[in-house]
C-alpha atoms as a PDB file:
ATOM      1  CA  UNK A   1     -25.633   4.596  17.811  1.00  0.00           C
ATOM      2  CA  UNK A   2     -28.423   2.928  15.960  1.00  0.00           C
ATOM      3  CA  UNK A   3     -26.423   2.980  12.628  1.00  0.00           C
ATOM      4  CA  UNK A   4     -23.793   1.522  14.489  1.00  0.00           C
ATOM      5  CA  UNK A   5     -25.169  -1.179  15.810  1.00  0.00           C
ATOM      6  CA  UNK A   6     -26.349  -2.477  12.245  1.00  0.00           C
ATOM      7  CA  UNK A   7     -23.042  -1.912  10.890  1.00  0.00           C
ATOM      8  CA  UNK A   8     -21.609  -4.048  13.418  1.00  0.00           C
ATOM      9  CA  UNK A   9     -24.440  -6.923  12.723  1.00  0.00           C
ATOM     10  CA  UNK A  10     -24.168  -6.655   9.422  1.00  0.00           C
ATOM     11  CA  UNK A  11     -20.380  -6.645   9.084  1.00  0.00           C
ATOM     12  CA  UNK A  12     -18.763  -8.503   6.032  1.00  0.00           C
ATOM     13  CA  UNK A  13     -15.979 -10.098   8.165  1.00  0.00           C
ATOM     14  CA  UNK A  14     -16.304 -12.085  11.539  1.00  0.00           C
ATOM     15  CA  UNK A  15     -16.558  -9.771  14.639  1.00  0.00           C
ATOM     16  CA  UNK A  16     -16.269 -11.804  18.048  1.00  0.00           C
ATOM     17  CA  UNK A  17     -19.017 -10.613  21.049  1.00  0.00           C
ATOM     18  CA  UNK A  18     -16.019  -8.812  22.602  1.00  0.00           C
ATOM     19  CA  UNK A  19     -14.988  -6.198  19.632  1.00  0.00           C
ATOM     20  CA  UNK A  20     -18.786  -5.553  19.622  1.00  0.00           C
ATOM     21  CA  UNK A  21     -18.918  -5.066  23.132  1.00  0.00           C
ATOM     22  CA  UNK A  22     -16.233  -2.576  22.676  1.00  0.00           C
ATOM     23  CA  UNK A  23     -17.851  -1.068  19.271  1.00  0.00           C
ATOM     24  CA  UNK A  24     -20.776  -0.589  21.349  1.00  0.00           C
ATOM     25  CA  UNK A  25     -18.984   1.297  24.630  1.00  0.00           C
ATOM     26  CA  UNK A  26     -17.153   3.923  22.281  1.00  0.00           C
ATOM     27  CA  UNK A  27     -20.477   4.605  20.621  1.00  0.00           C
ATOM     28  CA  UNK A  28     -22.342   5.521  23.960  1.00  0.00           C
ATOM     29  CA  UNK A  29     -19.274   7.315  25.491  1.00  0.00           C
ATOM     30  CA  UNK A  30     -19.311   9.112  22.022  1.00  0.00           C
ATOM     31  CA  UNK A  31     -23.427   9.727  22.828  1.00  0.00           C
ATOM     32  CA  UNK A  32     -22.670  10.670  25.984  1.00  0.00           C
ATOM     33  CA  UNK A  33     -20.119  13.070  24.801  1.00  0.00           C
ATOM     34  CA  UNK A  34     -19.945  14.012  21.560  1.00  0.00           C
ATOM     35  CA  UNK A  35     -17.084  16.662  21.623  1.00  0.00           C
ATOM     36  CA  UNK A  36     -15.128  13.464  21.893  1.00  0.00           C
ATOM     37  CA  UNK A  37     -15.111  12.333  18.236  1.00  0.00           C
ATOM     38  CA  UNK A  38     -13.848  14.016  14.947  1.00  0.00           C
ATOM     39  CA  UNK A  39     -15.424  15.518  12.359  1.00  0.00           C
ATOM     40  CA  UNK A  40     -14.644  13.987   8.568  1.00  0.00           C
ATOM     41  CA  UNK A  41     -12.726  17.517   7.793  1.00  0.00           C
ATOM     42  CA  UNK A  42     -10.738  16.471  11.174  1.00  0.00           C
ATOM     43  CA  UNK A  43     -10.172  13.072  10.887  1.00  0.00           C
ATOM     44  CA  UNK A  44      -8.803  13.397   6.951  1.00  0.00           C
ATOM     45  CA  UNK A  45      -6.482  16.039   8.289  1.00  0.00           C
ATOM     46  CA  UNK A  46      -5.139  14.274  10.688  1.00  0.00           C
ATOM     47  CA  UNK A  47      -4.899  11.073   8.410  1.00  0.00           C
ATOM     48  CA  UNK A  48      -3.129  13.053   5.723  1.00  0.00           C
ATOM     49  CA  UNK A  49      -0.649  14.533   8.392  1.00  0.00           C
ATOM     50  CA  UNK A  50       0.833  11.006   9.936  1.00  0.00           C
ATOM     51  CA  UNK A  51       1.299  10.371   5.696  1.00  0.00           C
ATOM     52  CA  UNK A  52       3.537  14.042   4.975  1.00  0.00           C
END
């Protein structure tokens, strides 16, 4: 969550309190449980499946 965090302050566009607040949330629901998320080898899969 850490690298988060300084991605989200150190974001090249504007990013209101609220998306952070949400940025933040996901990132300890995804500590909290990290079968949740995808792997990159998931998430490119899926990504070139909505574009077949």
């Amino acid at each position: 969550m850490e690298f988060i965090e300084k991605t989200v302050e150190s974001a090249p566009i504007d990013v209101t309190e609220e998306q952070k607040a949400i940025i933040r949330s996901r990132a300890a629901e995804l500590d909290a449980d990290p079968s949740i998320g995808l792997t990159w080898d998931e998430l490119r899969a899926r990504l070139a499946a909505r574009r077949a």
